[in-house]
Protein backbone atom coordinates (compact mmCIF):
# COMPACT_ATOMS: atom_id res chain seq x y z
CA UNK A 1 0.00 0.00 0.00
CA UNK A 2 1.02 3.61 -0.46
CA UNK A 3 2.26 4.91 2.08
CA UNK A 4 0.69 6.15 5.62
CA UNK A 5 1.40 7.97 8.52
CA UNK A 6 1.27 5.27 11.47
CA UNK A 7 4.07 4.20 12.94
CA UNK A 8 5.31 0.25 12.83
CA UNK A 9 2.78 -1.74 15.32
CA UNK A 10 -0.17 0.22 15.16
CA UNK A 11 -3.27 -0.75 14.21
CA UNK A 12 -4.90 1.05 10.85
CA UNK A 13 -8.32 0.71 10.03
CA UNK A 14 -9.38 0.89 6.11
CA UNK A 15 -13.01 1.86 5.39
CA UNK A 16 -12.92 2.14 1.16
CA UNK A 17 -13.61 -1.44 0.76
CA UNK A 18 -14.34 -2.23 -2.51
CA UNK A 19 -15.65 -6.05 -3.13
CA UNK A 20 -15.84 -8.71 -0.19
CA UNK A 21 -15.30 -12.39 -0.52
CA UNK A 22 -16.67 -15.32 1.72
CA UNK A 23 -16.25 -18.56 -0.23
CA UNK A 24 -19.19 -18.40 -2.61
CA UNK A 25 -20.38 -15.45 -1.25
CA UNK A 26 -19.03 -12.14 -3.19
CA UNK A 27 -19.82 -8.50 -2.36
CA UNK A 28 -19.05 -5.78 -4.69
CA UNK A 29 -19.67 -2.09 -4.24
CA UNK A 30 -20.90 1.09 -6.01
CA UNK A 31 -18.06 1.71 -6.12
CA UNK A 32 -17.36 0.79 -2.25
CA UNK A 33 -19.01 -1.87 -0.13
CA UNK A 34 -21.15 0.13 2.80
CA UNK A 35 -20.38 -0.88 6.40
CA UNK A 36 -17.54 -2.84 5.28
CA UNK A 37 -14.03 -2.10 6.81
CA UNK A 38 -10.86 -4.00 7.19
CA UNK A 39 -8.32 -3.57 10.45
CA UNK A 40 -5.00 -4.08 9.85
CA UNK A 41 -1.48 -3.93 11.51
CA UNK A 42 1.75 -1.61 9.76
CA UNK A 43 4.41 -3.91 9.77
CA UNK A 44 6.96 -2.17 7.79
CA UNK A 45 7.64 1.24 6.37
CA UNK A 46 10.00 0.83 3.29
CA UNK A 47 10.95 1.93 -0.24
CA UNK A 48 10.38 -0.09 -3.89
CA UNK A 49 12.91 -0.97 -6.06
CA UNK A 50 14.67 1.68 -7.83
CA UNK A 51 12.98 2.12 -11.71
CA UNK A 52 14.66 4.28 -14.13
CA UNK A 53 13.13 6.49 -16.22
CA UNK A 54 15.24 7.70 -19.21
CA UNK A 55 14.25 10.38 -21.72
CA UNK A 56 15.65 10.48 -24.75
CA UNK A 57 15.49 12.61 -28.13
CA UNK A 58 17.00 11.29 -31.67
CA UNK A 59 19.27 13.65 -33.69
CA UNK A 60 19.21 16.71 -31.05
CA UNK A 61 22.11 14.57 -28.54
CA UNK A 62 19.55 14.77 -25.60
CA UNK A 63 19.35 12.07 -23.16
CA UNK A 64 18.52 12.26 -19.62
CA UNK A 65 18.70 9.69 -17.18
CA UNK A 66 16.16 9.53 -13.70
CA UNK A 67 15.39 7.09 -11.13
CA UNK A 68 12.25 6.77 -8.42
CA UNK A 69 11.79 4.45 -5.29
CA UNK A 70 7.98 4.45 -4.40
CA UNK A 71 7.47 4.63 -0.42
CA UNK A 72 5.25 2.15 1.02
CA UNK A 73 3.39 0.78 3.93
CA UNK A 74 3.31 -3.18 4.31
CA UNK A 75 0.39 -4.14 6.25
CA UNK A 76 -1.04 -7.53 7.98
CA UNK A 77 -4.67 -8.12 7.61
CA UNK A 78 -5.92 -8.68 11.33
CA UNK A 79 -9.98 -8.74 10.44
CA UNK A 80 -11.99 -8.11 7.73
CA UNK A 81 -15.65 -6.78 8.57
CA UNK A 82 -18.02 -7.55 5.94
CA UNK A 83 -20.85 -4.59 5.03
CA UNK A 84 -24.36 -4.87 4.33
């Protein structure tokens, strides 16, 4: 997940559910599921793997080189809390 501002341990709690499944059972919103939440724990704050992004223009002698590590939030599912 992107990431949030909660520090590693504490509990987050996610309301923009959108779809719910219980076996046969599947839930989808419009567009989110109402009543429907999911409680999680942050385990880890970290960064992606580096991608590079190059530019580059024939016949001028233009080039340029970037790179970008997304920041995310890893998360463990505690509960999910189906809606209506």
């Amino acid at each position: 997940m992107e990431l949030l501002s909660q520090d590693v341990g504490s509990s987050v709690e996610l309301n923009n559910v959108l779809m719910v499944a219980d076996g046969d059972k599947v839930v989808t919103g419009q567009p989110t599921v109402k009543g429907a939440k999911v409680k999680a724990t942050v385990m880890e704050q970290g960064r992606g793997k580096k991608v590079i992004v190059l530019k580059y223009k024939p016949k001028t002698r233009y080039s340029k080189k970037t790179g970008h590590r997304q920041q995310y939030t890893r998360l463990s599912i505690d509960k999910i809390i189906p809606g209506k």
